[in-house]
C-alpha atoms as a PDB file:
ATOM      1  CA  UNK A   1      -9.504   8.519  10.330  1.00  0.00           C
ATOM      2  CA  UNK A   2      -6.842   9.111   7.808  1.00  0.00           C
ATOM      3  CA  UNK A   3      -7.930  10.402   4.134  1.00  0.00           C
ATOM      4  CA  UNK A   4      -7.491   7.582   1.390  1.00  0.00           C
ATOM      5  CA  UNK A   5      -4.553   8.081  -0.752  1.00  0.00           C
ATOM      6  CA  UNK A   6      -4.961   7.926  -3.908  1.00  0.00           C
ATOM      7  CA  UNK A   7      -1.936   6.654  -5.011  1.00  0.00           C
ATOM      8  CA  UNK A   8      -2.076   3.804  -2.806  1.00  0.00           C
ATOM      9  CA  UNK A   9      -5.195   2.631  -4.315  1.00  0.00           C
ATOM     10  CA  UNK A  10      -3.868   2.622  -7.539  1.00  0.00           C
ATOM     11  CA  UNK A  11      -0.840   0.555  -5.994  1.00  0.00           C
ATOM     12  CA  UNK A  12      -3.598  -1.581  -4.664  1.00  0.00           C
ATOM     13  CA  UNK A  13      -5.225  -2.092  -7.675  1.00  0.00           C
ATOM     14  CA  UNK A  14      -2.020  -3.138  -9.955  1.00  0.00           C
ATOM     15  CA  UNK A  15      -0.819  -5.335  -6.777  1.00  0.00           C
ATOM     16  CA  UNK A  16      -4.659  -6.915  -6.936  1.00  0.00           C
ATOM     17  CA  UNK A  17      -4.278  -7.767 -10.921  1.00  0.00           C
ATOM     18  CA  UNK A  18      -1.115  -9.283 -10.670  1.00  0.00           C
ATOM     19  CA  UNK A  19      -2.792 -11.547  -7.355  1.00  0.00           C
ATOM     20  CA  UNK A  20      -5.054 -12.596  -9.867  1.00  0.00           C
ATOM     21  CA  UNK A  21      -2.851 -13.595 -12.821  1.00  0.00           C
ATOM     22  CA  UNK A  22      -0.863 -16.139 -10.136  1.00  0.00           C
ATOM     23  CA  UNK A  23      -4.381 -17.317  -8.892  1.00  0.00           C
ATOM     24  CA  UNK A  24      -6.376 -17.271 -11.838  1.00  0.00           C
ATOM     25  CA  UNK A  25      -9.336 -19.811  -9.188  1.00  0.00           C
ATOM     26  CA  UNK A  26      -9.630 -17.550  -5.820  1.00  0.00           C
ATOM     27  CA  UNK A  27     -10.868 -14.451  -7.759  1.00  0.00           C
ATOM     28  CA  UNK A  28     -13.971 -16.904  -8.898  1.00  0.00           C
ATOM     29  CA  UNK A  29     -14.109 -18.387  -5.582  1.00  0.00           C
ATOM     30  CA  UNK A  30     -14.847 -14.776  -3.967  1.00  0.00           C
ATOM     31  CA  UNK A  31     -17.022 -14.034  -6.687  1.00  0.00           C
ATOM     32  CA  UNK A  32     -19.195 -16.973  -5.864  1.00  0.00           C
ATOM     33  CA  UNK A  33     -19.274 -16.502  -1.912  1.00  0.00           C
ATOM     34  CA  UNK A  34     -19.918 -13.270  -2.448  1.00  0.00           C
ATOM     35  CA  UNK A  35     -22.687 -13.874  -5.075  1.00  0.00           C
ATOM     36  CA  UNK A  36     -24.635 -16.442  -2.626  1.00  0.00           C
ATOM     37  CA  UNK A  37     -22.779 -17.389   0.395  1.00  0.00           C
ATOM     38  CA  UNK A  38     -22.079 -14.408   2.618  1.00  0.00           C
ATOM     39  CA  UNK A  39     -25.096 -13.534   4.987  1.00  0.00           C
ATOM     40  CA  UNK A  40     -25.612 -12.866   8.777  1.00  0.00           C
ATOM     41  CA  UNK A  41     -24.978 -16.155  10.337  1.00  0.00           C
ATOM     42  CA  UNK A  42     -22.510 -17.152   7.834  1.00  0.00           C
ATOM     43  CA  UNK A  43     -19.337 -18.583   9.721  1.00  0.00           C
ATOM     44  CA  UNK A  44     -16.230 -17.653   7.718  1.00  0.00           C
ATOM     45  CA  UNK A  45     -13.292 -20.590   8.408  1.00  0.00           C
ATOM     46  CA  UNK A  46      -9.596 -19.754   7.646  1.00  0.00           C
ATOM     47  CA  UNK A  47      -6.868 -22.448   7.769  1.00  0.00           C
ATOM     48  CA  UNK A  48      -3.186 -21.519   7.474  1.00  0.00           C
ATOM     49  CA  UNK A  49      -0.133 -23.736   6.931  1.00  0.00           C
ATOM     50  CA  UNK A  50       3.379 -21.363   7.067  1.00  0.00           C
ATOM     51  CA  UNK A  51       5.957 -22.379   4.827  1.00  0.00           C
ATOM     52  CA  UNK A  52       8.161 -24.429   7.716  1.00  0.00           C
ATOM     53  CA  UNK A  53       4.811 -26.468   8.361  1.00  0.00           C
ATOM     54  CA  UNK A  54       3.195 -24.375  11.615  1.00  0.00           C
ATOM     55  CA  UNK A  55      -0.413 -24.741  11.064  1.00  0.00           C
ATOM     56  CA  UNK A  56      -2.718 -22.160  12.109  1.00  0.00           C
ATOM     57  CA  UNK A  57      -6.496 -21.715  11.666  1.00  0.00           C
ATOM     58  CA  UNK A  58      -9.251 -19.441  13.188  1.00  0.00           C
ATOM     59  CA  UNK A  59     -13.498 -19.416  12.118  1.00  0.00           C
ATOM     60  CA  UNK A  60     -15.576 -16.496  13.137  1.00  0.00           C
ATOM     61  CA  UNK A  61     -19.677 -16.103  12.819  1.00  0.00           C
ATOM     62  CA  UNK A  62     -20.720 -13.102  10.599  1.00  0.00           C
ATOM     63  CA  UNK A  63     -23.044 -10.773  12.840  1.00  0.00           C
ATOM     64  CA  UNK A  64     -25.607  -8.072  11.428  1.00  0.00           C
ATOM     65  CA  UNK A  65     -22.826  -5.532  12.077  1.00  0.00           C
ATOM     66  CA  UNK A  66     -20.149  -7.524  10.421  1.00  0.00           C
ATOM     67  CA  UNK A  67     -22.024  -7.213   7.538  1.00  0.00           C
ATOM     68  CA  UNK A  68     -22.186  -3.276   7.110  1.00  0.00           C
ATOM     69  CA  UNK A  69     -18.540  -3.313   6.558  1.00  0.00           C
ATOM     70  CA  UNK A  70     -18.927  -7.138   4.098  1.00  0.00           C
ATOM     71  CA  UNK A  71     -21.431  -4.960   1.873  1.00  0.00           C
ATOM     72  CA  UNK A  72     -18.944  -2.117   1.439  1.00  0.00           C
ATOM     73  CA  UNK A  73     -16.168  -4.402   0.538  1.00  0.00           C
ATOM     74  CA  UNK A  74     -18.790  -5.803  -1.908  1.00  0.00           C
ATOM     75  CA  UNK A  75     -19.290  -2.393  -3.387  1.00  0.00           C
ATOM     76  CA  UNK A  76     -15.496  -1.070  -3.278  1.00  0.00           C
ATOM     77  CA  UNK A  77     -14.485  -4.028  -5.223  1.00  0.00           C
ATOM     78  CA  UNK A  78     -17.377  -4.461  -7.718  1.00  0.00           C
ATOM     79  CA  UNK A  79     -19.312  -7.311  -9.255  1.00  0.00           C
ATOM     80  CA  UNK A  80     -16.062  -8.832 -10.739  1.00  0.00           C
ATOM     81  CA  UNK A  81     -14.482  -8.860  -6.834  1.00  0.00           C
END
């Protein structure tokens, strides 16, 4: 496993701001899900349209082992996601 580079998080972090001053509503959105929606069993839906129209769109069912690595993207990114 590589080490985490530091300076990449902080890249991360500025890039992650700036997401959130264009989409001021899908930092709540996370928030909430993450608040009271995300369990085992949970089935996580995610619909794509491209640009030129190509649609694309995939769902997958959370498992117990999913949910190790949900939890510690909970913690890494905090209450305020």
């Amino acid at each position: 496993m590589n080490p985490i580079n530091p300076m990449k998080l902080l890249q991360l972090k500025a890039s992650w701001e700036q997401f959130k001053m264009r989409h001021p509503k899908f930092p709540p959105f996370l928030a909430a899900t993450a608040r009271s929606g995300i369990a085992e069993g949970t089935l996580l839906e995610i619909s794509v349209t491209t640009a030129d129209g190509r649609k694309f769109s995939s769902n997958l069912r959370l498992t117990a082992e999913d949910m190790q690595l949900v939890n510690e993207l909970k913690e890494m990114m905090g209450t305020g996601v």
